[in-house]
PDB file of N, CA and C in Angstrom:
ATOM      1  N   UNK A   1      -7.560  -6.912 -72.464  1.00  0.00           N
ATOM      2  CA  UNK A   1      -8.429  -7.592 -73.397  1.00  0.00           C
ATOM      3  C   UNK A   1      -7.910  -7.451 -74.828  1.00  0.00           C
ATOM      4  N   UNK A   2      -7.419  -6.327 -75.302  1.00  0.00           N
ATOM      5  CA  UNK A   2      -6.800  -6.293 -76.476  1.00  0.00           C
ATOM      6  C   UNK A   2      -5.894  -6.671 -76.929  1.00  0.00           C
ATOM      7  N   UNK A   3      -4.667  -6.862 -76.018  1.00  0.00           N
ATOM      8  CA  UNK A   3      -3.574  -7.929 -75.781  1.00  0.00           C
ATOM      9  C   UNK A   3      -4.152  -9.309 -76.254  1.00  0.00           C
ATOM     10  N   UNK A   4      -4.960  -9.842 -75.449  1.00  0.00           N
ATOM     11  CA  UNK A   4      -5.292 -11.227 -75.735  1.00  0.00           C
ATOM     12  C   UNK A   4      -5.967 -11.546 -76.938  1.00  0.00           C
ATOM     13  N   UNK A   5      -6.819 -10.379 -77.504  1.00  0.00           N
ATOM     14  CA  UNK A   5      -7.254 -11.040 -78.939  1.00  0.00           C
ATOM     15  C   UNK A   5      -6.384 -10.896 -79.833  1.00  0.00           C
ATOM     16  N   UNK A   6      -5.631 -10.056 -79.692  1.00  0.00           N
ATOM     17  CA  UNK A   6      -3.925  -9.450 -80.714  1.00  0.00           C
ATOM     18  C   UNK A   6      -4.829  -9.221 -82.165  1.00  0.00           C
ATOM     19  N   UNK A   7      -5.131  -8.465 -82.679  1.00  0.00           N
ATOM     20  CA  UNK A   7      -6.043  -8.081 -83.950  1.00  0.00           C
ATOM     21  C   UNK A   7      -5.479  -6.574 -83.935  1.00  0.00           C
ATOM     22  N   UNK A   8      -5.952  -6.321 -85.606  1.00  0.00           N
ATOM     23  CA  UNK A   8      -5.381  -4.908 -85.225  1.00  0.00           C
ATOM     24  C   UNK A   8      -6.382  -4.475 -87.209  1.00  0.00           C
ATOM     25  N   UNK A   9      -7.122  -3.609 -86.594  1.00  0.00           N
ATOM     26  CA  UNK A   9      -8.005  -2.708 -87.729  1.00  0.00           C
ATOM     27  C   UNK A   9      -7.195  -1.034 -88.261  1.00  0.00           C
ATOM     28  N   UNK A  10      -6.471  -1.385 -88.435  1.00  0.00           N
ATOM     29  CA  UNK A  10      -5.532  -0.286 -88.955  1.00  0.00           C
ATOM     30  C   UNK A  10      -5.411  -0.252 -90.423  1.00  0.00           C
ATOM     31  N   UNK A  11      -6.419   1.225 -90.882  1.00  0.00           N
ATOM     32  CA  UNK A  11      -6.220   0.706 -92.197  1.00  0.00           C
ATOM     33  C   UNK A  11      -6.369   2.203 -92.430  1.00  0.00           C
ATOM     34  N   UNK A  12      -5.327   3.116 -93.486  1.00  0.00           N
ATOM     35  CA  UNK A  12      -4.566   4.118 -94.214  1.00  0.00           C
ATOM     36  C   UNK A  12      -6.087   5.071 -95.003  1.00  0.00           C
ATOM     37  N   UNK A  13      -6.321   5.720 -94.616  1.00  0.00           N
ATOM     38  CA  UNK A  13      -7.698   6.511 -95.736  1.00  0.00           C
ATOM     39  C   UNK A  13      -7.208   8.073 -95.994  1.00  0.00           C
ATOM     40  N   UNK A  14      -7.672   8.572 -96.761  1.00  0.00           N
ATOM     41  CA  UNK A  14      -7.556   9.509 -97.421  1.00  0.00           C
ATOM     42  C   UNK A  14      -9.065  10.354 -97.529  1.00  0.00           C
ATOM     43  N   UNK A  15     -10.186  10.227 -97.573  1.00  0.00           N
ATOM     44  CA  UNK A  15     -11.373  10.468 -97.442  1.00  0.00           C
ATOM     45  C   UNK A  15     -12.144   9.599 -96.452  1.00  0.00           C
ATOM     46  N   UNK A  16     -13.130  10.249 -95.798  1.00  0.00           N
ATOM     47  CA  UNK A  16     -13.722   9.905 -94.668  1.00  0.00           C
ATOM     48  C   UNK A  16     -15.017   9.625 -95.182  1.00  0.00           C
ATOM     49  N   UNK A  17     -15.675   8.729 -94.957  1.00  0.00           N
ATOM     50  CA  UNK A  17     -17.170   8.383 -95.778  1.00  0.00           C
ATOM     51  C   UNK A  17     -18.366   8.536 -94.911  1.00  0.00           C
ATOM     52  N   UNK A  18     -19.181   9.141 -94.739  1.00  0.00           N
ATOM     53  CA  UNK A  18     -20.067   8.994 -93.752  1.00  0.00           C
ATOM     54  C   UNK A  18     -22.069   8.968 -94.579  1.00  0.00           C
ATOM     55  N   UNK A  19     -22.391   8.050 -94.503  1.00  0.00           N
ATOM     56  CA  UNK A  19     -23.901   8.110 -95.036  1.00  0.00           C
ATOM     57  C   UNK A  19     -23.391   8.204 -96.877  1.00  0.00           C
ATOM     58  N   UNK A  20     -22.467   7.689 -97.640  1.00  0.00           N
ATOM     59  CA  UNK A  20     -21.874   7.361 -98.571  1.00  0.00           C
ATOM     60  C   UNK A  20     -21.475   8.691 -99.232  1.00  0.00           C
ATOM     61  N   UNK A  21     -21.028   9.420 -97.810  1.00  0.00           N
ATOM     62  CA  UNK A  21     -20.454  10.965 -98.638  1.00  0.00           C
ATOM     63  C   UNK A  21     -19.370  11.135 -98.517  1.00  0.00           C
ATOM     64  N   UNK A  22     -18.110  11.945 -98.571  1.00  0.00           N
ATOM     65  CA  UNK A  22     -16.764  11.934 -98.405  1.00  0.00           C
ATOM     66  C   UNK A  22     -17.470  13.589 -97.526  1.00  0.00           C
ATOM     67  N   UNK A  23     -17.053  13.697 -96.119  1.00  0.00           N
ATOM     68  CA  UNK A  23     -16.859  14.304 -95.069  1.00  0.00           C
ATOM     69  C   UNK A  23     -16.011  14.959 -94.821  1.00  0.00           C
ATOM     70  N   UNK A  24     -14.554  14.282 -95.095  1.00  0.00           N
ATOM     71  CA  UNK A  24     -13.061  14.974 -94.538  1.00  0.00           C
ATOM     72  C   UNK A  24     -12.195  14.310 -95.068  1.00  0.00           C
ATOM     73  N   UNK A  25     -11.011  14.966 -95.048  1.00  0.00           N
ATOM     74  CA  UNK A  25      -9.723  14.347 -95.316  1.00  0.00           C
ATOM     75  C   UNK A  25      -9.204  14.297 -94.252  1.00  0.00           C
ATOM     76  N   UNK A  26      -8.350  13.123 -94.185  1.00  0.00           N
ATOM     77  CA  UNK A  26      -7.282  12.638 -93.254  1.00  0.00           C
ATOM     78  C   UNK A  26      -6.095  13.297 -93.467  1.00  0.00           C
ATOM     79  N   UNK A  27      -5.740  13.799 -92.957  1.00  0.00           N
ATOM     80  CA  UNK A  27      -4.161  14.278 -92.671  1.00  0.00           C
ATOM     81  C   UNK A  27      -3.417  13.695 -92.559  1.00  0.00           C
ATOM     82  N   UNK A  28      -2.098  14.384 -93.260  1.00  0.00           N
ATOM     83  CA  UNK A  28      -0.467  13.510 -92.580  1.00  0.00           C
ATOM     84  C   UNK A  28      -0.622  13.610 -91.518  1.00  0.00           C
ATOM     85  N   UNK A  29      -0.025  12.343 -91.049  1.00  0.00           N
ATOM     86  CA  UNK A  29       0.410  12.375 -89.446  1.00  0.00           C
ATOM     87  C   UNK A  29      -0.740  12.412 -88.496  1.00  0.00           C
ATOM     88  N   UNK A  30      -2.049  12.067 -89.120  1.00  0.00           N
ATOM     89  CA  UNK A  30      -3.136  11.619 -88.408  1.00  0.00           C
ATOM     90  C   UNK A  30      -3.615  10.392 -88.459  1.00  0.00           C
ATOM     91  N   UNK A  31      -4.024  10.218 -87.153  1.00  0.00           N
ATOM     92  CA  UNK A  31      -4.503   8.697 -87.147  1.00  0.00           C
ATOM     93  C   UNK A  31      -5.975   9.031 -87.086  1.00  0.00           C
ATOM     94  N   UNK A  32      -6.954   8.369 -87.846  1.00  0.00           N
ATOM     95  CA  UNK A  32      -8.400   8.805 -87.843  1.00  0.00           C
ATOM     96  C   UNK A  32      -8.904   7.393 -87.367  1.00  0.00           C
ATOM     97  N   UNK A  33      -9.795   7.303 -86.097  1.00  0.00           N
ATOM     98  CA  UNK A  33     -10.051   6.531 -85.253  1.00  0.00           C
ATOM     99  C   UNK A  33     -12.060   6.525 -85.756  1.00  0.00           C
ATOM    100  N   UNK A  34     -12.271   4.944 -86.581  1.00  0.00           N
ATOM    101  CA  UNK A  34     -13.442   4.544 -86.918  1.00  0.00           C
ATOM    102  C   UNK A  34     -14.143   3.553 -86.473  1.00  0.00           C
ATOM    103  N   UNK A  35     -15.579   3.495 -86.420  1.00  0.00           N
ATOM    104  CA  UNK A  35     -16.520   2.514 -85.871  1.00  0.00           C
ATOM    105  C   UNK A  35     -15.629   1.465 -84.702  1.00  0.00           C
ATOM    106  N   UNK A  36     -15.551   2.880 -83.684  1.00  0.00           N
ATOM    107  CA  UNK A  36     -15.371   1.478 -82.312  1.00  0.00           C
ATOM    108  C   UNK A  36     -17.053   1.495 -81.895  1.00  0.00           C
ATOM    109  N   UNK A  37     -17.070   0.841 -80.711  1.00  0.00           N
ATOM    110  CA  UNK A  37     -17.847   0.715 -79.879  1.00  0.00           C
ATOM    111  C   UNK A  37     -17.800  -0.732 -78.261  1.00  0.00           C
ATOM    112  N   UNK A  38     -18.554  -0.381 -77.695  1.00  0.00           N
ATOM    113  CA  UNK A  38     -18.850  -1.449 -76.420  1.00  0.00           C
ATOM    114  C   UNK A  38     -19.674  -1.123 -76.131  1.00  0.00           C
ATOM    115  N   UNK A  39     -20.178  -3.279 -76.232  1.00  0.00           N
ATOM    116  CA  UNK A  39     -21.931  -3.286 -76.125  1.00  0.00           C
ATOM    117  C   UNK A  39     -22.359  -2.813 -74.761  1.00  0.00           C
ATOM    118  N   UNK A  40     -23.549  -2.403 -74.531  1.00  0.00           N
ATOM    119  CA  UNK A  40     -24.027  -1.935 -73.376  1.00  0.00           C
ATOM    120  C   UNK A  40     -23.702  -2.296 -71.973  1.00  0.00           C
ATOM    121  N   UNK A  41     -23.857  -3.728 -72.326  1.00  0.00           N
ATOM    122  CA  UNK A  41     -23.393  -4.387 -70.823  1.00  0.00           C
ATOM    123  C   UNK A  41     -22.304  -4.702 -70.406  1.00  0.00           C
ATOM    124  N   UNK A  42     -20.982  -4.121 -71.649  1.00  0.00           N
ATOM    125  CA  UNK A  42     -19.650  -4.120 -71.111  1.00  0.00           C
ATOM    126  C   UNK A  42     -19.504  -2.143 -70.550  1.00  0.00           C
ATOM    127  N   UNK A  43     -20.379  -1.216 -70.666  1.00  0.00           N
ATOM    128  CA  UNK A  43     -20.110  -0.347 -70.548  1.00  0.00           C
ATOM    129  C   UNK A  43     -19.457  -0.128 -69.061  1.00  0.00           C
ATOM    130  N   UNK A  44     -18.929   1.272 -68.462  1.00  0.00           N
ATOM    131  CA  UNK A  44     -18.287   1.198 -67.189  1.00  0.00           C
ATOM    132  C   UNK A  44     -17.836   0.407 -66.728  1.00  0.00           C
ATOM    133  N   UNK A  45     -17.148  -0.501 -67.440  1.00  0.00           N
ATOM    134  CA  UNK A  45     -15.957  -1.100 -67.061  1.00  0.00           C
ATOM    135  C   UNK A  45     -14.487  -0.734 -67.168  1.00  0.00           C
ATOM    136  N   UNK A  46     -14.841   0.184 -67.562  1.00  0.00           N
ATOM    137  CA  UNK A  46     -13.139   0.775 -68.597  1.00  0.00           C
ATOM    138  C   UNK A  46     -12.611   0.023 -69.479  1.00  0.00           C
ATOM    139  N   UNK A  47     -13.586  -0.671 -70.273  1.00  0.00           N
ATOM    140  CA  UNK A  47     -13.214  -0.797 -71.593  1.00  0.00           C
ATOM    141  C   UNK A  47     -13.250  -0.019 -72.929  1.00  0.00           C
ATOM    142  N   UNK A  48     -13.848   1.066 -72.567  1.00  0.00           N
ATOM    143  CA  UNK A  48     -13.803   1.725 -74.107  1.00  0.00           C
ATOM    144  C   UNK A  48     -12.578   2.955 -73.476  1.00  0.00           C
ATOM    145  N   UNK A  49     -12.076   3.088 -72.401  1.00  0.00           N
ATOM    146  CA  UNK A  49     -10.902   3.699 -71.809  1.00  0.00           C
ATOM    147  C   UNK A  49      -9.940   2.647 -72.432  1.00  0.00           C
ATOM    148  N   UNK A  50      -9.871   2.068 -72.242  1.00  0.00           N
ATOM    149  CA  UNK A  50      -8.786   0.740 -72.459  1.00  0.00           C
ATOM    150  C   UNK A  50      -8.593   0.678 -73.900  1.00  0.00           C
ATOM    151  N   UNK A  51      -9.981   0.648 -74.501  1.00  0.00           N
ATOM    152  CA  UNK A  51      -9.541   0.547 -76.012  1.00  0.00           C
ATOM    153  C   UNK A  51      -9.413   1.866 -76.748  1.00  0.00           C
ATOM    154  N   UNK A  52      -9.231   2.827 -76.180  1.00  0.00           N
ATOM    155  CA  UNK A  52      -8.977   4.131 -77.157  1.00  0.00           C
ATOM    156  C   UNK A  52      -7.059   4.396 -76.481  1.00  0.00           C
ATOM    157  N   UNK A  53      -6.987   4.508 -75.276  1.00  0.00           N
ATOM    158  CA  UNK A  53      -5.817   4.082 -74.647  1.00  0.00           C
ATOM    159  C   UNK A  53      -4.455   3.241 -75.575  1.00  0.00           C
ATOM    160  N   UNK A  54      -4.698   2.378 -75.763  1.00  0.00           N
ATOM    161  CA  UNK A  54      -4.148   1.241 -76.699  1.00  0.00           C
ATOM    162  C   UNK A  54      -4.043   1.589 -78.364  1.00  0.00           C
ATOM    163  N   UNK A  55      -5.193   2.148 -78.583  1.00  0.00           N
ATOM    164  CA  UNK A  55      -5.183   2.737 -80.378  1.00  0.00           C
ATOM    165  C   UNK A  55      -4.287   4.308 -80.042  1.00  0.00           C
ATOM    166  N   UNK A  56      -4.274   4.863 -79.061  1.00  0.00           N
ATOM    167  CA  UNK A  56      -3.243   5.855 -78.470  1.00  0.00           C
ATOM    168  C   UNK A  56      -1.497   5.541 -79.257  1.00  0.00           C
ATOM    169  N   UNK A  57      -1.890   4.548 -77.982  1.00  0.00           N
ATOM    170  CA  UNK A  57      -0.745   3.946 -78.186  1.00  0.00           C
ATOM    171  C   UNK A  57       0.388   4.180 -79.212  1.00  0.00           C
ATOM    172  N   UNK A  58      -0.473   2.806 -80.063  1.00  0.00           N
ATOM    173  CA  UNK A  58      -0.183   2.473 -81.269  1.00  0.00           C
ATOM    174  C   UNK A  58      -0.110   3.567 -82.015  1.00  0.00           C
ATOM    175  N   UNK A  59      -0.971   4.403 -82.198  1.00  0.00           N
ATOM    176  CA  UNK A  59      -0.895   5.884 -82.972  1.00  0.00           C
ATOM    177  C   UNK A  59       0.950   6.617 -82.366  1.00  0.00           C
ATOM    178  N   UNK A  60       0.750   6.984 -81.710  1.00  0.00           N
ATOM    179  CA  UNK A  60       2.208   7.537 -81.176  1.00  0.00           C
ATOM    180  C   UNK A  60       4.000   6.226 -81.428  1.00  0.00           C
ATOM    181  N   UNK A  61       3.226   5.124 -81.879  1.00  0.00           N
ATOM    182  CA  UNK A  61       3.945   4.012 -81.858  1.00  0.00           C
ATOM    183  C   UNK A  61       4.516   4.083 -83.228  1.00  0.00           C
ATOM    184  N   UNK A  62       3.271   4.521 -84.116  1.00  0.00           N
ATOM    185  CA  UNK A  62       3.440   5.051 -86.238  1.00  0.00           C
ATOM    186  C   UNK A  62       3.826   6.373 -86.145  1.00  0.00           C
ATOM    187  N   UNK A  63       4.071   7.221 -85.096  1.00  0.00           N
ATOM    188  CA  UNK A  63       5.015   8.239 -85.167  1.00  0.00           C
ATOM    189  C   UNK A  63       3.805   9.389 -85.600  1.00  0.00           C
ATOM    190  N   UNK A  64       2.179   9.102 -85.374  1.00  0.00           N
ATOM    191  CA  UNK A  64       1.273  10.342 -86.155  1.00  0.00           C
ATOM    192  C   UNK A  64       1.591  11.412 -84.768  1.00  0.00           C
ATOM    193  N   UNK A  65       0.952  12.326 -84.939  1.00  0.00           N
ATOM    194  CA  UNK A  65       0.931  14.021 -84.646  1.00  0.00           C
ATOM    195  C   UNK A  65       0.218  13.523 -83.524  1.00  0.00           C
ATOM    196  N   UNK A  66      -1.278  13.370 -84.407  1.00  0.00           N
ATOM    197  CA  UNK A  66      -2.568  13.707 -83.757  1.00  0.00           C
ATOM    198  C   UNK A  66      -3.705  12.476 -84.126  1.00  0.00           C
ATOM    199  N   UNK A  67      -4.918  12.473 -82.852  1.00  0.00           N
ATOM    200  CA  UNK A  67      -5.753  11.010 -83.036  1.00  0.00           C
ATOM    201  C   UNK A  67      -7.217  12.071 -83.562  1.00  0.00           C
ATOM    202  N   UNK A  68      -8.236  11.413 -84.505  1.00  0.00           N
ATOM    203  CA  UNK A  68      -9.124  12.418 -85.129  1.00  0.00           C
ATOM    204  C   UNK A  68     -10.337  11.379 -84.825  1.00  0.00           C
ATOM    205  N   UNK A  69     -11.361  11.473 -84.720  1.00  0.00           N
ATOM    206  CA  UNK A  69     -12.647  10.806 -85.063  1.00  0.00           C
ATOM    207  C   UNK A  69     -13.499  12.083 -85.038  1.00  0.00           C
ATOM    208  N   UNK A  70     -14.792  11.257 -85.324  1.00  0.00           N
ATOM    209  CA  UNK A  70     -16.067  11.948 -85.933  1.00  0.00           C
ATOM    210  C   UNK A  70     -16.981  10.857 -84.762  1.00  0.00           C
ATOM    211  N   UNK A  71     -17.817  11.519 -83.989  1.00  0.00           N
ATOM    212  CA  UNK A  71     -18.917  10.960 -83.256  1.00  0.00           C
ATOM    213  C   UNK A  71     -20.183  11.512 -83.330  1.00  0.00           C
ATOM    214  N   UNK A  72     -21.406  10.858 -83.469  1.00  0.00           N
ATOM    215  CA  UNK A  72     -22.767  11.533 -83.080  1.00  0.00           C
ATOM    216  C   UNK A  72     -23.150  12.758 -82.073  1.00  0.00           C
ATOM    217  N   UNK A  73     -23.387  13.032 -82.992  1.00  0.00           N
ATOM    218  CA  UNK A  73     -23.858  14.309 -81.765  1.00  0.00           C
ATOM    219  C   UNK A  73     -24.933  14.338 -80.400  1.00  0.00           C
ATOM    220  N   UNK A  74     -25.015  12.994 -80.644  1.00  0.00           N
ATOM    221  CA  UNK A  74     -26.126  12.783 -79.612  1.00  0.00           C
ATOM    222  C   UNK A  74     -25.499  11.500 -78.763  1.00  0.00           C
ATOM    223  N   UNK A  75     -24.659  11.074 -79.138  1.00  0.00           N
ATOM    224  CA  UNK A  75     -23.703  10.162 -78.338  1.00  0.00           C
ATOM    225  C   UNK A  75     -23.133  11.225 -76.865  1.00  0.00           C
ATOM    226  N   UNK A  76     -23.988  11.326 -75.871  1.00  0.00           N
ATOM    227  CA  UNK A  76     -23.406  12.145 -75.158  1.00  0.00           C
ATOM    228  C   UNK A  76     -22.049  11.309 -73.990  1.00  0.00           C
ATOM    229  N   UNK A  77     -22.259  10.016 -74.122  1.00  0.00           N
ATOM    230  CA  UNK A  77     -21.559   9.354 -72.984  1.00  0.00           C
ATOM    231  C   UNK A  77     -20.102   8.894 -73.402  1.00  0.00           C
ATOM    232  N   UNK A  78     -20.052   9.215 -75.199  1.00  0.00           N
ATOM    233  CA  UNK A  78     -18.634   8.882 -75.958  1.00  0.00           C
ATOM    234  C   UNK A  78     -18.062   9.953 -75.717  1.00  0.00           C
ATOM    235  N   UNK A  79     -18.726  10.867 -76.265  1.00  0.00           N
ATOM    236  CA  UNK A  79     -18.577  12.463 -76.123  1.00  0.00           C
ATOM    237  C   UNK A  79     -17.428  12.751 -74.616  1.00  0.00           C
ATOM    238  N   UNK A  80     -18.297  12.552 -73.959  1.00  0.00           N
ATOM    239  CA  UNK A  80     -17.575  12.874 -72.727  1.00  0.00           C
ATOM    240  C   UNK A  80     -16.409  11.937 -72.253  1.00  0.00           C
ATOM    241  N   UNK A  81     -16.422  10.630 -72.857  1.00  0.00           N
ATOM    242  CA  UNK A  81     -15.108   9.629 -72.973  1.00  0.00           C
ATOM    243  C   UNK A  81     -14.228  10.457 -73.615  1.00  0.00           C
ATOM    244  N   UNK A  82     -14.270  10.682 -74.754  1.00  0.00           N
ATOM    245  CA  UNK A  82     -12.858  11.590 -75.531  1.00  0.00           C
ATOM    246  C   UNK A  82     -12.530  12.466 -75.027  1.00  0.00           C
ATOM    247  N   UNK A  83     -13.335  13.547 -74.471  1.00  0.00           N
ATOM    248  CA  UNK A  83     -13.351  14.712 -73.597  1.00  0.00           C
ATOM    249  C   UNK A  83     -12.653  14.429 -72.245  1.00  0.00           C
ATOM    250  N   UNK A  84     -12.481  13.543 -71.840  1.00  0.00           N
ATOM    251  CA  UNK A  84     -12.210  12.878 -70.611  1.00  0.00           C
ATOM    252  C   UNK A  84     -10.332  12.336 -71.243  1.00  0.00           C
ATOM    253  N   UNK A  85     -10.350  11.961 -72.221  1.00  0.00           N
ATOM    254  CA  UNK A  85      -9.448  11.636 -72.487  1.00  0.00           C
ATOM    255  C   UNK A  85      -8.389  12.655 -73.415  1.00  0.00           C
ATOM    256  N   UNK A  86      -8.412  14.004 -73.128  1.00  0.00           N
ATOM    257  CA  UNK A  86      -8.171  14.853 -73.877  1.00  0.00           C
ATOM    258  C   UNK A  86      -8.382  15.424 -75.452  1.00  0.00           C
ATOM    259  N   UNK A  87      -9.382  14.684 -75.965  1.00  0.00           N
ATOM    260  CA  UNK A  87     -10.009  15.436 -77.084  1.00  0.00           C
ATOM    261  C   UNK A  87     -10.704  16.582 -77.118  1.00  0.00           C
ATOM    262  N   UNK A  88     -10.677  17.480 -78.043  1.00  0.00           N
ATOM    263  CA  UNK A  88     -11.604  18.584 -78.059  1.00  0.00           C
ATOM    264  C   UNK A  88     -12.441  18.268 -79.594  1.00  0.00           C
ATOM    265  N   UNK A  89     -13.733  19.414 -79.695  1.00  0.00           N
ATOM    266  CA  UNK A  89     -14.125  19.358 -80.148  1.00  0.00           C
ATOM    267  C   UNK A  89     -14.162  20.564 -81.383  1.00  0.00           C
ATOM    268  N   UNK A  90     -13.736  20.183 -82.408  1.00  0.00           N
ATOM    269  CA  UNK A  90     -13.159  20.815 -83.457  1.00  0.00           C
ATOM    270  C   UNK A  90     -13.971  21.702 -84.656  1.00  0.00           C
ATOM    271  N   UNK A  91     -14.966  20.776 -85.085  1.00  0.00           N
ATOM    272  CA  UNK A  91     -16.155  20.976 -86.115  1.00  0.00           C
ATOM    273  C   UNK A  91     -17.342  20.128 -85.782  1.00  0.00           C
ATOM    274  N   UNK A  92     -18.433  20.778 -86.658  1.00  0.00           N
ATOM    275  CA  UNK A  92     -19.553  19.827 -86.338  1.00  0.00           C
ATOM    276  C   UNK A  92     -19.852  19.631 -87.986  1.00  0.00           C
ATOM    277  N   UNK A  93     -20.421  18.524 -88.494  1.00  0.00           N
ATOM    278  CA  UNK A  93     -20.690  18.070 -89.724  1.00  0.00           C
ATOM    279  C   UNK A  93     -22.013  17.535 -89.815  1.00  0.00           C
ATOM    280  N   UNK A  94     -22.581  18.245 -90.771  1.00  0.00           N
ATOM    281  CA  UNK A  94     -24.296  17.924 -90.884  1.00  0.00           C
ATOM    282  C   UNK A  94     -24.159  17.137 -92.164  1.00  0.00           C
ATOM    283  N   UNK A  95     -24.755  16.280 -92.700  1.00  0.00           N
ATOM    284  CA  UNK A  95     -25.188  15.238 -93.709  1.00  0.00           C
ATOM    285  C   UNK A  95     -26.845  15.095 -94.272  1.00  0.00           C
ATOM    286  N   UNK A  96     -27.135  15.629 -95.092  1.00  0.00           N
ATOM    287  CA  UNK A  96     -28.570  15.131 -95.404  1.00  0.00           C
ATOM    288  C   UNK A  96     -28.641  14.532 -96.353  1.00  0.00           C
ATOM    289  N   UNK A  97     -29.307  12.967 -95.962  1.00  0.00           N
ATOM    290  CA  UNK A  97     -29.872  12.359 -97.206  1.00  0.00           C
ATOM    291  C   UNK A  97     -31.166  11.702 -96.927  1.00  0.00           C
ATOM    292  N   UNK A  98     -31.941  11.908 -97.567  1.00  0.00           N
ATOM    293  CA  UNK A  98     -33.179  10.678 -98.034  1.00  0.00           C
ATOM    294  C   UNK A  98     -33.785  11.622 -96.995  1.00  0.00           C
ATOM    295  N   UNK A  99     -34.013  12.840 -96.530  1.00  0.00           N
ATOM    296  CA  UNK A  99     -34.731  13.629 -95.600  1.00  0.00           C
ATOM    297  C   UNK A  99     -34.277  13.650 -94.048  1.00  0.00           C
ATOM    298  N   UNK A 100     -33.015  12.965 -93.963  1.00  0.00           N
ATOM    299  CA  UNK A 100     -32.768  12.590 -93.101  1.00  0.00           C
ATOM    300  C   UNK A 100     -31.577  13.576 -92.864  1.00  0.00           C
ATOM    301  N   UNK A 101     -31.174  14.259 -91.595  1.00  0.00           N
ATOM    302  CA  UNK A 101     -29.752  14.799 -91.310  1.00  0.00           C
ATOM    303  C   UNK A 101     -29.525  14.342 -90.205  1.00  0.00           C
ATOM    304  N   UNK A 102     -27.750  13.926 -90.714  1.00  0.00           N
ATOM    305  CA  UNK A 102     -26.888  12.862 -89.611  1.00  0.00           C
ATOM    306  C   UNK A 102     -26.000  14.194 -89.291  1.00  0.00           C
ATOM    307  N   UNK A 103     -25.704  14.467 -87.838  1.00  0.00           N
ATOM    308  CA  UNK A 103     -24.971  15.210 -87.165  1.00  0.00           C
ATOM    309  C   UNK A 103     -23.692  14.592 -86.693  1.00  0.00           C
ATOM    310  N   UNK A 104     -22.673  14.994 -86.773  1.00  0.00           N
ATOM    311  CA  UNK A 104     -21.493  14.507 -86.246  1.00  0.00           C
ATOM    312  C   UNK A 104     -20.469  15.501 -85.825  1.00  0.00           C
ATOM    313  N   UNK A 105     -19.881  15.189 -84.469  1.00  0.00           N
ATOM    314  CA  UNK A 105     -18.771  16.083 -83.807  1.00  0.00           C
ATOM    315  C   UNK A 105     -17.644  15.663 -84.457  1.00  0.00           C
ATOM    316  N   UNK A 106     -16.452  16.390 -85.363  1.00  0.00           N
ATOM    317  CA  UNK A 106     -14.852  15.799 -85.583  1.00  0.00           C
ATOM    318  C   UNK A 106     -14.280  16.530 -84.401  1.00  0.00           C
ATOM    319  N   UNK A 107     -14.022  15.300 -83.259  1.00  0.00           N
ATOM    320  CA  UNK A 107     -13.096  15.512 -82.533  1.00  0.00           C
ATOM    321  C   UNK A 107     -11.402  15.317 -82.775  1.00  0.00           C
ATOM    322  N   UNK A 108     -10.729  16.125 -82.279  1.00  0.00           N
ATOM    323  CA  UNK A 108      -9.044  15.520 -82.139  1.00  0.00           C
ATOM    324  C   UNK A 108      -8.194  15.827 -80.793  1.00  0.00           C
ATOM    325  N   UNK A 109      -7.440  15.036 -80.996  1.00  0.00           N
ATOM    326  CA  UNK A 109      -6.064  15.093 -79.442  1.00  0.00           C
ATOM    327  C   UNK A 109      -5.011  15.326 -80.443  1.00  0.00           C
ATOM    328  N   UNK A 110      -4.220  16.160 -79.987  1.00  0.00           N
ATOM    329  CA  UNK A 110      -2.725  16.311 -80.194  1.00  0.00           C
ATOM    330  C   UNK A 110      -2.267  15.185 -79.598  1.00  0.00           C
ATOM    331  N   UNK A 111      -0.842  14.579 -80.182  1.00  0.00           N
ATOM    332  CA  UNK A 111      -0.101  13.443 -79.179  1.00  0.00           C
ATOM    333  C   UNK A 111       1.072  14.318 -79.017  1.00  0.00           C
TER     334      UNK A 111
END
């Protein structure tokens, strides 16, 4: 499927923004992997295998180290996709604004 749309969201950051805060820095030689998703009714198909697979890829293709994201902490079914796909889980990052705290796992894979 990614083949056929040929698109490509690859774009260079230096600070990580989450709820309009700066979170983390990106590393040399990291590829920091943002806002994927698949809608519900494409789920268990092996498409969100397919599309982290492929941004793999390509990551090892720009010569980075290592693949990084940040997921919800309550996303338990992504969670276990990265986990499944050799990510671990590194830090956890709390955010409060407006009374509100956003939880997030920074996962990474070595390549």
């Amino acid at each position: 499927m990614v083949k056929k749309l040929k698109f490509s969201f690859i774009k260079i950051l230096k600070n990580l923004l989450k709820a309009k805060r700066v979170i983390g820095i990106v590393r040399e030689g990291e590829f920091y992997i943002s806002n994927i998703a698949v809608y519900p009714e494409f789920r268990g198909m092996g498409l969100g295998t397919e599309l982290m697979l492929h941004i793999e890829k390509n990551a090892i293709k720009k010569k980075n180290k290592s693949l990084s994201l940040d997921v919800e902490v309550q996303n338990e079914d992504a969670i276990n996709l990265y986990k499944k796909l050799g990510f671990k889980i590194i830090s956890d990052i709390k955010i409060l604004k407006l009374r509100e705290t956003f939880k997030f796992y920074r996962m990474i894979k070595n390549l």
